[in-house]
Protein backbone atom coordinates (compact mmCIF):
# COMPACT_ATOMS: atom_id res chain seq x y z
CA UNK A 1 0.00 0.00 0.00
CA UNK A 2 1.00 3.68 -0.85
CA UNK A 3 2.81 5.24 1.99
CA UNK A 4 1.69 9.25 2.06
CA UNK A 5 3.58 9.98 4.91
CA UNK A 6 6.68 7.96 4.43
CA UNK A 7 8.72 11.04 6.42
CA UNK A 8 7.35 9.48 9.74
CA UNK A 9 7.78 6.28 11.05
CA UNK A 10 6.09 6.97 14.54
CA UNK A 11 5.65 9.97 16.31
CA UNK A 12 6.36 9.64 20.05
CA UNK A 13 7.18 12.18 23.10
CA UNK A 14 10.27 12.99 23.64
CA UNK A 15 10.29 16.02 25.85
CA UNK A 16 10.58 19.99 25.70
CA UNK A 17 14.21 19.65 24.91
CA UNK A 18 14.53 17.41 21.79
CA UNK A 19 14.92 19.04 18.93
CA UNK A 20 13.62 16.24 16.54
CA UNK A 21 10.53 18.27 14.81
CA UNK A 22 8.89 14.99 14.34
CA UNK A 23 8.20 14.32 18.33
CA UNK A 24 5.67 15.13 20.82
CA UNK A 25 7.41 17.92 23.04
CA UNK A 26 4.75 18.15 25.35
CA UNK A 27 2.02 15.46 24.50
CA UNK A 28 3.00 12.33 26.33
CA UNK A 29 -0.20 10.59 25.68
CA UNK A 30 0.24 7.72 28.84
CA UNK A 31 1.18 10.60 31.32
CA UNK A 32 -1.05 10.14 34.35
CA UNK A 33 -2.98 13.46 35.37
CA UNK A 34 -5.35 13.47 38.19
CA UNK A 35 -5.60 10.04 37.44
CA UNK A 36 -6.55 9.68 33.88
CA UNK A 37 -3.63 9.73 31.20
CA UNK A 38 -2.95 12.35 29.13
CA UNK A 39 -4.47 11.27 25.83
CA UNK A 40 -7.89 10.24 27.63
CA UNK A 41 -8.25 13.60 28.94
CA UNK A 42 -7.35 15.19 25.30
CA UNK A 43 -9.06 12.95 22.82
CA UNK A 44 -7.49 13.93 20.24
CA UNK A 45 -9.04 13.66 16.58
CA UNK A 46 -8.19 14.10 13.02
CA UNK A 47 -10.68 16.25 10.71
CA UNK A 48 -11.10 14.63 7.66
CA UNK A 49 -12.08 18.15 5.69
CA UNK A 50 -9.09 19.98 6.32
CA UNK A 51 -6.56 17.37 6.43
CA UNK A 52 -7.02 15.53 3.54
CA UNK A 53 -9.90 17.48 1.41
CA UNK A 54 -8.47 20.81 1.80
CA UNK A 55 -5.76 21.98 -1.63
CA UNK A 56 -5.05 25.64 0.01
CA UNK A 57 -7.62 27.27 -2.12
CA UNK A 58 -9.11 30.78 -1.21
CA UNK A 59 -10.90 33.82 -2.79
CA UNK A 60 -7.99 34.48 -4.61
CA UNK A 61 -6.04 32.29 -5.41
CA UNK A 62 -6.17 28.53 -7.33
CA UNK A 63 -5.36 25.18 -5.40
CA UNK A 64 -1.84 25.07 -3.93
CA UNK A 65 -1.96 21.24 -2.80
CA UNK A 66 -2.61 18.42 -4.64
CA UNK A 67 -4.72 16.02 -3.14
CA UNK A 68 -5.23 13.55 -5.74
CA UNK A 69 -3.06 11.31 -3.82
CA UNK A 70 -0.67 10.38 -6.33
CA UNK A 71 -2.36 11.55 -9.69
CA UNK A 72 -5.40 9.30 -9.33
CA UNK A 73 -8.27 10.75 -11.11
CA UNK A 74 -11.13 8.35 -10.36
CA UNK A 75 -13.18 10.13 -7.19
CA UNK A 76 -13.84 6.63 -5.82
CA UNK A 77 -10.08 5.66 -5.67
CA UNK A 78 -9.02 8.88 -4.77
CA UNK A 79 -11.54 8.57 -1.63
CA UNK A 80 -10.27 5.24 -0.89
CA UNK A 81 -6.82 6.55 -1.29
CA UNK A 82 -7.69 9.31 1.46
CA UNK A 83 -8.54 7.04 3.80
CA UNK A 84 -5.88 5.16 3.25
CA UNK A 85 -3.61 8.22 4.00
CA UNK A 86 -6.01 8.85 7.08
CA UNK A 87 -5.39 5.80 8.92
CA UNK A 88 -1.71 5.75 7.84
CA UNK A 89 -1.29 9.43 9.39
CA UNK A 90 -3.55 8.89 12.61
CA UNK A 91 -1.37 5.46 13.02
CA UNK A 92 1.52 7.16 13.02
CA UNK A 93 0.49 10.20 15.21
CA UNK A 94 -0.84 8.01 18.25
CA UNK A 95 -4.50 9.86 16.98
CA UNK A 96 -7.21 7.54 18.42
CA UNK A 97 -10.68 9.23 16.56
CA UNK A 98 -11.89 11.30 13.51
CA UNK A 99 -14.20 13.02 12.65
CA UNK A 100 -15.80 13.48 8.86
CA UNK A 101 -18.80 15.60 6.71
CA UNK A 102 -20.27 12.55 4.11
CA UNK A 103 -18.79 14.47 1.01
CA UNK A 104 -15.18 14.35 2.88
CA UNK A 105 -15.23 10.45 2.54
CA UNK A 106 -17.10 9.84 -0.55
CA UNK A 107 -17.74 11.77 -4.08
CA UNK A 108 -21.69 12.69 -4.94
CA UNK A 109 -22.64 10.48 -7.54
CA UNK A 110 -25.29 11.18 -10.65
CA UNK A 111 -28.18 11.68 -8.26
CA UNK A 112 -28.79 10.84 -4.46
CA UNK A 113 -29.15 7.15 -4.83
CA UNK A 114 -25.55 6.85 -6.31
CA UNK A 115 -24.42 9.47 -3.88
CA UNK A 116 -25.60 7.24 -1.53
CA UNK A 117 -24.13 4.05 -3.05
CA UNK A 118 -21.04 5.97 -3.27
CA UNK A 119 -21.01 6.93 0.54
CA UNK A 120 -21.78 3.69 2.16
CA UNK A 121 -19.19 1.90 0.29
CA UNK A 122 -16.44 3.86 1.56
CA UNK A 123 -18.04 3.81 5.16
CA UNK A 124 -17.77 -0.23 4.24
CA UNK A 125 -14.04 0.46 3.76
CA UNK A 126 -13.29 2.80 6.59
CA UNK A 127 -15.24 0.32 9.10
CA UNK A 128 -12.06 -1.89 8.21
CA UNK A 129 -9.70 0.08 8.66
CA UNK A 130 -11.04 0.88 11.73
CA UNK A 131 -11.32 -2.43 13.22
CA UNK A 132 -7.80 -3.17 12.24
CA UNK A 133 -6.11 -0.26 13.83
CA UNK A 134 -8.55 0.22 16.89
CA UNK A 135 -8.92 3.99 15.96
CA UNK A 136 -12.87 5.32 16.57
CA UNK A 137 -15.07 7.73 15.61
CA UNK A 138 -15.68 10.95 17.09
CA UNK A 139 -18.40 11.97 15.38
CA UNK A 140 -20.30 12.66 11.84
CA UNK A 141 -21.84 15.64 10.16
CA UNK A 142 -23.67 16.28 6.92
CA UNK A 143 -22.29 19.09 4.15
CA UNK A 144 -25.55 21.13 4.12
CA UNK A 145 -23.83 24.12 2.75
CA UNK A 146 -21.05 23.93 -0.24
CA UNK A 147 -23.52 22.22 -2.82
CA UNK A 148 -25.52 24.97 -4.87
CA UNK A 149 -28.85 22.89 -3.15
CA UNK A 150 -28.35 25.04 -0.72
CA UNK A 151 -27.77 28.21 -1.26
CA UNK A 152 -30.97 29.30 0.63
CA UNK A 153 -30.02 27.06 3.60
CA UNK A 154 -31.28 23.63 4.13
CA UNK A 155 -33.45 23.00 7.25
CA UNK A 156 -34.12 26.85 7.08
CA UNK A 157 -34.40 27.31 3.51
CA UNK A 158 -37.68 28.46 1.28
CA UNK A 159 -37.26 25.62 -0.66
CA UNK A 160 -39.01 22.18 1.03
CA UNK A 161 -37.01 19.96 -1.79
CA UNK A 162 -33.60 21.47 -0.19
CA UNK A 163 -35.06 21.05 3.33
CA UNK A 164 -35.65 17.38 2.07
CA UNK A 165 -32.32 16.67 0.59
CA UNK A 166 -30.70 17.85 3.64
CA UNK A 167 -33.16 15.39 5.69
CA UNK A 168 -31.70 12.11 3.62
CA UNK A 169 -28.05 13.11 3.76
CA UNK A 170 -29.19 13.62 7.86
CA UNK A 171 -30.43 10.21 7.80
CA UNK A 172 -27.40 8.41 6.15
CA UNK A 173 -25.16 9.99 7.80
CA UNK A 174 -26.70 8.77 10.87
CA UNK A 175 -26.87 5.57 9.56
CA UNK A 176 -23.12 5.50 9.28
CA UNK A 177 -22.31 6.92 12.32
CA UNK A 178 -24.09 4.37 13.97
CA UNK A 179 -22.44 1.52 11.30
CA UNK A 180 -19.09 2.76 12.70
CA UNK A 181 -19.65 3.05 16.66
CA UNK A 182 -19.53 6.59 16.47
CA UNK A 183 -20.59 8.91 19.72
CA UNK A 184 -21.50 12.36 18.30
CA UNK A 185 -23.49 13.67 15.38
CA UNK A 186 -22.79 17.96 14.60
CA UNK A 187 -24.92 20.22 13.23
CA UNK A 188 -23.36 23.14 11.88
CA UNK A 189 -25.23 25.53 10.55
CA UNK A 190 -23.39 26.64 7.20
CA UNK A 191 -26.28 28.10 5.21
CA UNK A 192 -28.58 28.66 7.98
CA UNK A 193 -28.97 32.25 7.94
CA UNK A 194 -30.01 35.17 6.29
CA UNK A 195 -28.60 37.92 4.01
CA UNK A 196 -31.45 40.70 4.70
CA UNK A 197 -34.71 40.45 6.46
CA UNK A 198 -36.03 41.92 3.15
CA UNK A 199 -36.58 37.96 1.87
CA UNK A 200 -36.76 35.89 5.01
CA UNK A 201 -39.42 34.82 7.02
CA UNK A 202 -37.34 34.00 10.23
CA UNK A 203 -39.79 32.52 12.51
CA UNK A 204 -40.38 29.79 10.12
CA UNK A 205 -36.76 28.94 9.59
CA UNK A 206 -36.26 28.92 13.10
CA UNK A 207 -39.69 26.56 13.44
CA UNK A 208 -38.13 24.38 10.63
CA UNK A 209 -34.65 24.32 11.76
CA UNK A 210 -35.86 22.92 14.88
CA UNK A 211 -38.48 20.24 13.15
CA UNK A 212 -35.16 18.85 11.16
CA UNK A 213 -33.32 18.34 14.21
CA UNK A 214 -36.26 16.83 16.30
CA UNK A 215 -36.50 14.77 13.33
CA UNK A 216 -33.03 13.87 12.97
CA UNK A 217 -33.05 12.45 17.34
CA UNK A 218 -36.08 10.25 16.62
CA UNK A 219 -34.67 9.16 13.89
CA UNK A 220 -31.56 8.08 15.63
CA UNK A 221 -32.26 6.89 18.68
CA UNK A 222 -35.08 4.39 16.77
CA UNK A 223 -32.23 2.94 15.49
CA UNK A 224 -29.90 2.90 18.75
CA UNK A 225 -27.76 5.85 18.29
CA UNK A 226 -26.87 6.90 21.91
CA UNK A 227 -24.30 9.59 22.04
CA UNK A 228 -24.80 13.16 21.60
CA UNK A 229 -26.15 15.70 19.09
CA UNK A 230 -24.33 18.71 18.54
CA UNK A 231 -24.63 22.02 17.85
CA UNK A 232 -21.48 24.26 16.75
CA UNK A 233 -22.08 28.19 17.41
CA UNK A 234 -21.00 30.47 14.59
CA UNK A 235 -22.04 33.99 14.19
CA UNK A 236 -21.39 34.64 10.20
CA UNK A 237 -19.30 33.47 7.27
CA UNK A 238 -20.57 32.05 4.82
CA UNK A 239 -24.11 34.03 6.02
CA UNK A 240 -24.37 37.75 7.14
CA UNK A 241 -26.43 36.09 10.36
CA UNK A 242 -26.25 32.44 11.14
CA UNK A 243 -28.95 31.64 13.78
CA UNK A 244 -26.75 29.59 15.41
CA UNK A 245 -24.67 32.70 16.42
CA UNK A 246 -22.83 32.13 19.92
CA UNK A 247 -23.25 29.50 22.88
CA UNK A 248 -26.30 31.50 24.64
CA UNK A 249 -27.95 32.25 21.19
CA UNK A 250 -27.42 28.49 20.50
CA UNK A 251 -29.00 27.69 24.51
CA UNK A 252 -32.03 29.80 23.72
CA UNK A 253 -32.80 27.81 20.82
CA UNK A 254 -32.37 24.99 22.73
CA UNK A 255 -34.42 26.10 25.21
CA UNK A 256 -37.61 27.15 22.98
CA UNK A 257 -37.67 24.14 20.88
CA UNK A 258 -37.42 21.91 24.32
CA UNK A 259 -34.35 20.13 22.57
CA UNK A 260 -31.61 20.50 25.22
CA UNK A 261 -32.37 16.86 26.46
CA UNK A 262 -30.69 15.83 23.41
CA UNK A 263 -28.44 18.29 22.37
CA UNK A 264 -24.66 20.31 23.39
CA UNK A 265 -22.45 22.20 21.96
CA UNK A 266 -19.62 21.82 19.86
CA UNK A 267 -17.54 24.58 20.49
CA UNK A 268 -14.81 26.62 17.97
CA UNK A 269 -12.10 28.70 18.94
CA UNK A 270 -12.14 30.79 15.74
CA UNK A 271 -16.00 30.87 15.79
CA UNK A 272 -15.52 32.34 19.17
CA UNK A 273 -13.29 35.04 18.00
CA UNK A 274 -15.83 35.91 15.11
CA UNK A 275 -18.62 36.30 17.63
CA UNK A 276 -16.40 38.89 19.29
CA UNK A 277 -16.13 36.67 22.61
CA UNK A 278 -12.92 34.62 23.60
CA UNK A 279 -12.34 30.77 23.92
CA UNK A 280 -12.88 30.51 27.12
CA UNK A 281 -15.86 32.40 27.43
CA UNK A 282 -18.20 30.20 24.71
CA UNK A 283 -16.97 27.39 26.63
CA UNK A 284 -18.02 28.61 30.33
CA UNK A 285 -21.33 29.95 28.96
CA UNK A 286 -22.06 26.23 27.81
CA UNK A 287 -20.59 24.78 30.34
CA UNK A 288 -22.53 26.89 33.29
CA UNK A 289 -25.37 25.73 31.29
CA UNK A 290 -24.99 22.18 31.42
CA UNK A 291 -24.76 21.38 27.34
CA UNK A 292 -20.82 21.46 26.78
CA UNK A 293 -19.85 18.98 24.83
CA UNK A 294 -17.19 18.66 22.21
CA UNK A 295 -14.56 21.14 20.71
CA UNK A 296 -12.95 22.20 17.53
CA UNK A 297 -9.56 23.09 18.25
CA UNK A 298 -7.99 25.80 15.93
CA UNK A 299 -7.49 29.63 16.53
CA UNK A 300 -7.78 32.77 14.37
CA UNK A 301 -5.93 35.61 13.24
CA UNK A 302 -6.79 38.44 15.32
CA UNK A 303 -5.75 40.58 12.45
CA UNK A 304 -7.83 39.30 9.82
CA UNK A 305 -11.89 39.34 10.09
CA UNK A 306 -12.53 36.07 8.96
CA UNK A 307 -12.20 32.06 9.85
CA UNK A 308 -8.62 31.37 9.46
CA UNK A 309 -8.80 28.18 11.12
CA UNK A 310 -5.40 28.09 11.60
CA UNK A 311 -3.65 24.98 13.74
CA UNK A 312 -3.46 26.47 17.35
CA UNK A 313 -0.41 27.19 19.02
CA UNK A 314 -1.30 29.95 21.55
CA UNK A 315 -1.02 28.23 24.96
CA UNK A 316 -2.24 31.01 27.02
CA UNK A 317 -5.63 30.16 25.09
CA UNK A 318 -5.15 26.06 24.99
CA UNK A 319 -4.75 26.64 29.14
CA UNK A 320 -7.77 28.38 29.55
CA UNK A 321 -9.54 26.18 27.62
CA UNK A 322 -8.80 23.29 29.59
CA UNK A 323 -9.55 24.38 32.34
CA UNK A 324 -12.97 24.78 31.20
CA UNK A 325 -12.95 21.11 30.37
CA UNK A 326 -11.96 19.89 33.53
CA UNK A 327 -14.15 22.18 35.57
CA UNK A 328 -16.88 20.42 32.97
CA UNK A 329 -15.81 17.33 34.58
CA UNK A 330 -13.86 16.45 31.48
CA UNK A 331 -14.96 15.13 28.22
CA UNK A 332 -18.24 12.58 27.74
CA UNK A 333 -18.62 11.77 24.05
CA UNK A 334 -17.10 14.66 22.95
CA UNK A 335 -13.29 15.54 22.56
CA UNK A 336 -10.93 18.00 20.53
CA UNK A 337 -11.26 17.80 16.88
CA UNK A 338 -8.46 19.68 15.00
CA UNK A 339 -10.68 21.76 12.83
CA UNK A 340 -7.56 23.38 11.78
CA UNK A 341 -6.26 23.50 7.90
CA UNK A 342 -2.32 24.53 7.21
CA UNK A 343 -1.45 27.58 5.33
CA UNK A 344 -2.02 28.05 1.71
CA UNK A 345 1.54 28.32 1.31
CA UNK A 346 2.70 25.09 3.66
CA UNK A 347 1.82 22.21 0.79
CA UNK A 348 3.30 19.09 1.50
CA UNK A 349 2.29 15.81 3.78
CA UNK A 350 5.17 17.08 5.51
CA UNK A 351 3.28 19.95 6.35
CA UNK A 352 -0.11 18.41 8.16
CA UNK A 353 2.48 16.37 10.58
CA UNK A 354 3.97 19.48 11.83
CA UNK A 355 0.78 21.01 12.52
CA UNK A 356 -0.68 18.52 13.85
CA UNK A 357 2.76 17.86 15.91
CA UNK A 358 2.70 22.11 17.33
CA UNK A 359 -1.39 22.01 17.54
CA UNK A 360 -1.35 18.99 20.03
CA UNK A 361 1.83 19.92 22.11
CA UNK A 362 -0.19 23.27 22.60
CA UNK A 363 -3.05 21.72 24.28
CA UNK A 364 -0.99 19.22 25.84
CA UNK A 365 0.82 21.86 27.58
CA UNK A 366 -2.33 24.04 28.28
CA UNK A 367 -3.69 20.58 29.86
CA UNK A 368 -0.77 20.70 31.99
CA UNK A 369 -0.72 24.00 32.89
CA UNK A 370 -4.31 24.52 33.26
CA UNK A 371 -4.03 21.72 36.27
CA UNK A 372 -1.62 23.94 37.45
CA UNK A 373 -3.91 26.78 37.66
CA UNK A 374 -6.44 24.40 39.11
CA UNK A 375 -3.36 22.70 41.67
CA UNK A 376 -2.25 26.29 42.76
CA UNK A 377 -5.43 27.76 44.14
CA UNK A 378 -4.46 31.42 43.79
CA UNK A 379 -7.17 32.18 41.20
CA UNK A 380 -10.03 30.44 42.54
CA UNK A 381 -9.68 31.75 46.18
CA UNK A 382 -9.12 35.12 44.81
CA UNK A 383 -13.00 34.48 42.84
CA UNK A 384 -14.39 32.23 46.12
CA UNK A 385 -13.49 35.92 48.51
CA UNK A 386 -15.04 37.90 46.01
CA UNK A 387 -18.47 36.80 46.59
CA UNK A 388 -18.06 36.24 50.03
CA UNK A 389 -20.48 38.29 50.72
CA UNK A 390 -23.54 35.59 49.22
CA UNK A 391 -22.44 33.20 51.99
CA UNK A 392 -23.98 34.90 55.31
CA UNK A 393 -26.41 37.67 56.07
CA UNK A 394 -27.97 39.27 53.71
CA UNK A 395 -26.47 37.95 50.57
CA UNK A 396 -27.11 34.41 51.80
CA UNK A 397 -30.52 35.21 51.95
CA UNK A 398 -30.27 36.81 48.31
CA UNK A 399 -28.60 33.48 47.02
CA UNK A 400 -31.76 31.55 49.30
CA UNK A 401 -34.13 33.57 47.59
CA UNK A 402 -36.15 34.69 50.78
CA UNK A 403 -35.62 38.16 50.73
CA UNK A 404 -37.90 41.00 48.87
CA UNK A 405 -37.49 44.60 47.53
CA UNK A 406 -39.21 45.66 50.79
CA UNK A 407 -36.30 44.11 52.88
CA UNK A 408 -33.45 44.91 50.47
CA UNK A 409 -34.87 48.47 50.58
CA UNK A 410 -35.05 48.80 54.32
CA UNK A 411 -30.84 47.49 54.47
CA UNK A 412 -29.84 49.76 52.17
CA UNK A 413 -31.44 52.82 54.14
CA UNK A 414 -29.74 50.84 57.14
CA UNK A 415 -26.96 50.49 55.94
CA UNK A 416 -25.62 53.19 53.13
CA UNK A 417 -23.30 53.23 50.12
CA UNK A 418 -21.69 49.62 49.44
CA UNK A 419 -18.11 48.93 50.67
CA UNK A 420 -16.47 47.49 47.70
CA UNK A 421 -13.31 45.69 46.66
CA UNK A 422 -11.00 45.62 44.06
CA UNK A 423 -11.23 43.36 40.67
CA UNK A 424 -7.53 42.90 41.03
CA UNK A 425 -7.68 42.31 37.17
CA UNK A 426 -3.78 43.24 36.77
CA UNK A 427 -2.88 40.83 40.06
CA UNK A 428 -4.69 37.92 38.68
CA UNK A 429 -3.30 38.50 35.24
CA UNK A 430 0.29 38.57 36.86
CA UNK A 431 -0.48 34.81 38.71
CA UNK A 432 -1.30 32.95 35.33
CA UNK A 433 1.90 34.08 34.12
CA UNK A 434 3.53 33.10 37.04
CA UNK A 435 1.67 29.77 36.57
CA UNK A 436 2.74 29.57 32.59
CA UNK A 437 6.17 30.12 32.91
CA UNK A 438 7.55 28.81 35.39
């Protein structure tokens, strides 16, 4: 068989000082933290999209990448060739799961019943693969969005034939996720938005939107699909307004259409950043809520406006994040997808190893550190003394609820102007560098 990345043999850890630049720095996946190891709290997975789909196109410029995996030009061999280059490259990176869209694994055929043909072969092919190198799946999602099908959405479009050909891809997608032991199923909301008000009847998107996804959980749990559906917040791009625009827009929804027994989020660094919120943030918000679930794992460029989905490398992000997940309790079904694509310009296999290699020493290391945080106490003392004054008197009876605005009135004319405290923002900020670099 065709080795793609013959420049590896295996990568393993060998520690912050080695300078071979195909080793794990950082990620030593049978490390023992807080008694789990290291790759267990992680769960690393591959993205089939951007790793082995993605040629380095853009607005304005041509393919950069050839991904015809050694001049093949049949799309079925060429998507059996992929995944033979996907279980050759998660082999060799110690990557236990994947995740995929159904047009990453398999070309559309004439119509939908060859498409389909098409698909569950090479979910056939993968299932062996899979059961000869142990590696799982994370989860599966339909493309609802690149086709020109839907250009007016799919469960929110005007058009019920879209709404319906998003519904069948739903269902086999399902079907294979299921087929292949997988735990998660994403919906991510491409097309489901609006340009101007001017042509769009919101309410019933939303309405519809919602009857595709209650569809789509009795669907698969009739046919024993017991993980989690997810939602992944993103605020624009390729839409003006996607409804699914940030973790509490995304709870709301939840909320209204009585679907947050089923569903949690799915959670993007670089969607964050679009929504003009940080990392950390999206992730509390969902978390405090009770539907984290998964994450894609990438970052942006705070100097361009749009998804970069870049690999991530910022630590002081990957830290924060991670601490998130193990005030969560750590991952369920969920785990950290790389939903990260190397630059236009960086266009061989070599490439995707290093990447791969620098995006999960970064969250290794924030994993590390962020038990650090957690280990050190500084922080969350500093945050417990802050709202000391909820634990007794009247603030107890605040947090009770057994107080009124008669009472509250009749201790503030007791008792005049607040005493307050300092934020210590710049104090705080000076510990997790401590913490970091040390």
């Amino acid at each position: 068989m065709k080795e793609y990345f013959s420049m590896i043999d295996k990568v393993v850890y060998e520690g912050a000082e080695s300078k071979n630049p195909f080793s794990y720095k950082y990620y030593d996946a049978d490390r023992v933290i807080d008694g789990k190891k290291m790759k267990d709290h992680l769960k690393f997975a591959m993205s089939y999209w951007h790793t082995l789909c993605a040629a380095g196109t853009d607005p304005f410029g041509a393919q950069t990448m050839d991904r015809s995996y050694g001049g093949l030009t049949d799309p079925m061999e060429i998507a059996r060739a992929k995944a033979d280059a996907a279980f050759e490259f998660m082999t060799k990176m110690g990557i236990e799961y994947f995740c995929f869209h159904d047009a990453d694994i398999a070309p559309e055929g004439k119509d939908f019943a060859e498409t389909k043909k098409n698909f569950f072969e090479i979910v056939d092919y993968i299932k062996e693969k899979m059961q000869k190198t142990g590696i799982k799946l994370l989860w599966g999602t339909s493309n609802c969005f690149s086709s020109p099908r839907f250009m007016h959405g799919a469960g929110t479009s005007c058009c019920a034939d879209s709404f319906a050909y998003a519904a069948a891809q739903i269902k086999n997608v399902l079907d294979a996720v299921v087929k292949l032991g997988g735990k998660g199923y994403v919906f991510w909301g491409g097309r489901e938005g609006y340009e101007t008000l001017l042509n769009t009847d919101m309410a019933l998107e939303l309405d519809n939107m919602a009857r595709l996804m209650k569809m789509a959980v009795e669907y698969g749990r009739k046919i024993g699909f017991d993980g989690d559906f997810y939602i992944e917040p993103k605020p624009k791009e390729p839409t003006k307004h996607q409804y699914d625009f940030d973790s509490a827009t995304v709870i709301g929804f939840l909320r209204k259409y009585s679907l947050e027994k089923d569903f949690k989020l799915n959670i993007e660094a670089n969607h964050a950043t679009l929504a003009g919120h940080s990392f950390e943030h999206e992730l509390e918000v969902a978390r405090i809520n009770g539907v984290f679930g998964s994450i894609d794992a990438n970052q942006g460029d705070p100097n361009l406006g749009w998804d970069t989905d870049q690999f991530p490398s910022n630590v002081y992000s990957a830290a924060l994040c991670m601490l998130e997940v193990i005030k969560a309790g750590g991952f369920k079904n969920g785990g950290l997808n790389f939903d990260a694509k190397v630059r236009r310009a960086s266009f061989e296999f070599e490439d995707i190893v290093h990447a791969y290699i620098s995006g999960m020493d970064s969250f290794a290391l924030g994993l590390i550190k962020a038990y650090e945080i957690k280990e050190d106490g500084r922080i969350d003392e500093f945050v417990k003394n802050r709202y000391e004054s909820y634990s007794h008197g009247i603030g107890k009876k605040i947090v009770d609820e057994t107080t009124s605005l008669e009472e509250l009135e009749e201790y503030t004319l007791k008792n005049g102007e607040p005493k307050l405290k300092s934020g210590r923002q710049e104090y705080l900020e000076a510990v997790l560098n401590n913490i970091l670099f040390r």
